[in-house]
Protein backbone atom coordinates (compact mmCIF):
# COMPACT_ATOMS: atom_id res chain seq x y z
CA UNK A 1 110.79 115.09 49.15
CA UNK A 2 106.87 115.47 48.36
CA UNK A 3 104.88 112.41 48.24
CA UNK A 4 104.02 111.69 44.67
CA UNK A 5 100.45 110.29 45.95
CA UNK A 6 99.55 113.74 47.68
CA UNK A 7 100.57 115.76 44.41
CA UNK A 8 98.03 113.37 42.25
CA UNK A 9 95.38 113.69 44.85
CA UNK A 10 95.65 117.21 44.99
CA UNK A 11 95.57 117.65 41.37
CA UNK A 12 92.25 115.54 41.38
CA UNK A 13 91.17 117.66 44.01
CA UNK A 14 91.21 120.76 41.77
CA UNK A 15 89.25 119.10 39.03
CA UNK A 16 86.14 118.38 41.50
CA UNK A 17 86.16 121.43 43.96
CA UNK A 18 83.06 121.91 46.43
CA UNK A 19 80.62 124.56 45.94
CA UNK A 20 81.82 126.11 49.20
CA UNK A 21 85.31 125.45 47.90
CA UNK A 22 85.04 126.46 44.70
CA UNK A 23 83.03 130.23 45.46
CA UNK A 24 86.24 131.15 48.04
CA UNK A 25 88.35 130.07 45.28
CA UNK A 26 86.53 132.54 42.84
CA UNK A 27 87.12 134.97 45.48
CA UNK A 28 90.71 134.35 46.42
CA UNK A 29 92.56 133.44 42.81
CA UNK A 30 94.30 136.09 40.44
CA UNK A 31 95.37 137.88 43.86
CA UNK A 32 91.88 139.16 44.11
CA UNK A 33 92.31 139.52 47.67
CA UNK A 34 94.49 141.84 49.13
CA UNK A 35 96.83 141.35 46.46
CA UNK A 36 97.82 137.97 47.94
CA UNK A 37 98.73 134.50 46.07
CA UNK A 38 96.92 131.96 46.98
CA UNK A 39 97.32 128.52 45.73
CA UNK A 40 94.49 125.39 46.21
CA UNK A 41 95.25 122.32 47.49
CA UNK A 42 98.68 123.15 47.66
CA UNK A 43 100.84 120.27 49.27
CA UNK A 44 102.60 121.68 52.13
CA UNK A 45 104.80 118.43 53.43
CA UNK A 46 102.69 115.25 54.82
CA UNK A 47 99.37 117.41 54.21
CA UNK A 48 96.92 119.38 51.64
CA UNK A 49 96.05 122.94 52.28
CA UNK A 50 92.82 123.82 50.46
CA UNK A 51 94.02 127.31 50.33
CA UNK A 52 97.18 128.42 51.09
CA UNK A 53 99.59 131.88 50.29
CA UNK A 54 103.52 132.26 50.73
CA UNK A 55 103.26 135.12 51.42
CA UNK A 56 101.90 135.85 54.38
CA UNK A 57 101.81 131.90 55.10
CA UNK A 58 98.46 131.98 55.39
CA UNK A 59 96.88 128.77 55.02
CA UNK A 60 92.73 128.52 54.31
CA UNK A 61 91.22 125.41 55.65
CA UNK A 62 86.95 124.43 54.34
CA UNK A 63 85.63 122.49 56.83
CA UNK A 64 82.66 119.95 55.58
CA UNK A 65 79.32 119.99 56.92
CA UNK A 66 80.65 116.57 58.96
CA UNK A 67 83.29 117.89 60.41
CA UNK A 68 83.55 118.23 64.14
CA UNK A 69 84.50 121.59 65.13
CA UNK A 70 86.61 120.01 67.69
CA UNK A 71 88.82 117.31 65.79
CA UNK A 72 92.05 115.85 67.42
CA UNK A 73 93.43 115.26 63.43
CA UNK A 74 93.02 118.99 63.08
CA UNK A 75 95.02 119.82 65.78
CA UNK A 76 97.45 117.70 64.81
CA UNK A 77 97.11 118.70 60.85
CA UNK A 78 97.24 122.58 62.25
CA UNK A 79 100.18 122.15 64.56
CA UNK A 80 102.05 120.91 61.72
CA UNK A 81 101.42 123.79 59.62
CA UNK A 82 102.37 126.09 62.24
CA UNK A 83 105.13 124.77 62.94
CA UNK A 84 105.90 125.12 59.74
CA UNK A 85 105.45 129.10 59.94
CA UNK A 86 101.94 129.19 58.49
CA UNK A 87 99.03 130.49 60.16
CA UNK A 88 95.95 128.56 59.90
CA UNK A 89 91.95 130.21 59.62
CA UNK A 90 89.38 127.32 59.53
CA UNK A 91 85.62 128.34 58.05
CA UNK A 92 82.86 125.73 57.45
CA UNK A 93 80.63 125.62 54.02
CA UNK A 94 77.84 127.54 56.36
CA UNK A 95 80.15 130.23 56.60
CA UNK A 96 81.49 130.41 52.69
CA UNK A 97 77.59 129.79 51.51
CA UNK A 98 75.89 131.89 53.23
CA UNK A 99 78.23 134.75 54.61
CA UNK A 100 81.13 134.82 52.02
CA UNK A 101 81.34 138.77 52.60
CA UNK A 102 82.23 138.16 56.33
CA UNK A 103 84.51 135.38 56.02
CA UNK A 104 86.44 138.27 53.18
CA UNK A 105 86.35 140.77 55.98
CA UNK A 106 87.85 138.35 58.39
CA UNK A 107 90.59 137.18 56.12
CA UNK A 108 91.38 140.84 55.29
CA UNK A 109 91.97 141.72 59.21
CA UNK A 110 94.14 138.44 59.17
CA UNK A 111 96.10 139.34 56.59
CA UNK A 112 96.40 143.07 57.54
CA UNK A 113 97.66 141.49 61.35
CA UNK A 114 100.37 139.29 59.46
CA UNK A 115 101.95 142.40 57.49
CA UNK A 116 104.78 144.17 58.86
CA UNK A 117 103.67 147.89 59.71
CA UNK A 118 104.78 150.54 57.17
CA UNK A 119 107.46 152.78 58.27
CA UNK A 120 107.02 156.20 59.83
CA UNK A 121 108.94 159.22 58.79
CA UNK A 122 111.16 160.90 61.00
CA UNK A 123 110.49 164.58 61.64
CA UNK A 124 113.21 165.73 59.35
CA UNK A 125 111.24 163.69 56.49
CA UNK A 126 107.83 165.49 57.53
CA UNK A 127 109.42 168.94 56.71
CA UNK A 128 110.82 168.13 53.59
C-alpha cells in the first residue's frame, strides 16, 4: 500500500518543479522521447522517482547542485529501484542546463539497450 504522505509530496512536487527539472520534463512528456511514457515524481514504493517510464522501467533521477556524486542514500534509494526491475540514469542540473542535447542522446542509447531486438526473417521470408 502507497504511503499517502509520499503521494501529497509528490503532487506538491509537480506544482514547483526545478528549472533543470522542469526543461527534461518539457523534453520527456507527451512521449516526446522515443515514444516512451514517462511520468514525474512518480511514487515507486518507499521512494519518488523524478522521472520514471513502465515501460522500459527506466527511472530518471536530477541530482541538485549539493548533491554528492557519491551518496550512500543513493545507493541505497537505487538498489531499491533495481531491485525493483527499474534501471536507474542519474544527471546533475549542469548536465540538463547546459548540455540537454547530450543527456537526450544518452537516454536514447539507454533506452535503445533496454528494447528487445526486432526479429530477423528467415531466408524463406527474404524470398518472398
Amino acid at each position: 500500500m502507497r504511503d499517502p504522505r509520499l503521494t501529497k509530496y509528490a503532487k506538491a512536487n509537480r506544482k514547483q518543479m526545478s528549472e533543470p527539472a522542469m526543461r527534461m520534463w518539457l523534453q520527456l512528456r507527451a512521449k516526446r522521447l522515443e515514444s516512451v511514457k514517462f511520468y514525474r515524481e512518480k511514487v515507486i514504493g518507499d521512494y519518488i522517482a523524478d522521472f520514471a517510464a513502465n515501460s522500459p522501467k527506466l527511472v530518471i533521477e536530477i541530482d541538485g547542485d549539493t548533491h554528492d556524486v557519491d551518496d550512500d542514500l543513493d545507493r541505497i534509494r537505487t538498489g531499491y529501484l533495481e531491485q525493483r526491475g527499474y534501471r536507474v540514469v542519474r544527471y546533475t542540473n549542469l548536465d540538463v542546463m547546459q548540455n540537454i542535447e547530450g543527456v537526450l542522446m544518452h537516454l536514447t542509447e539507454v533506452i535503445a539497450g533496454m528494447r528487445p531486438p526486432l526479429p530477423t526473417l528467415s531466408p524463406e521470408g527474404e524470398r518472398a
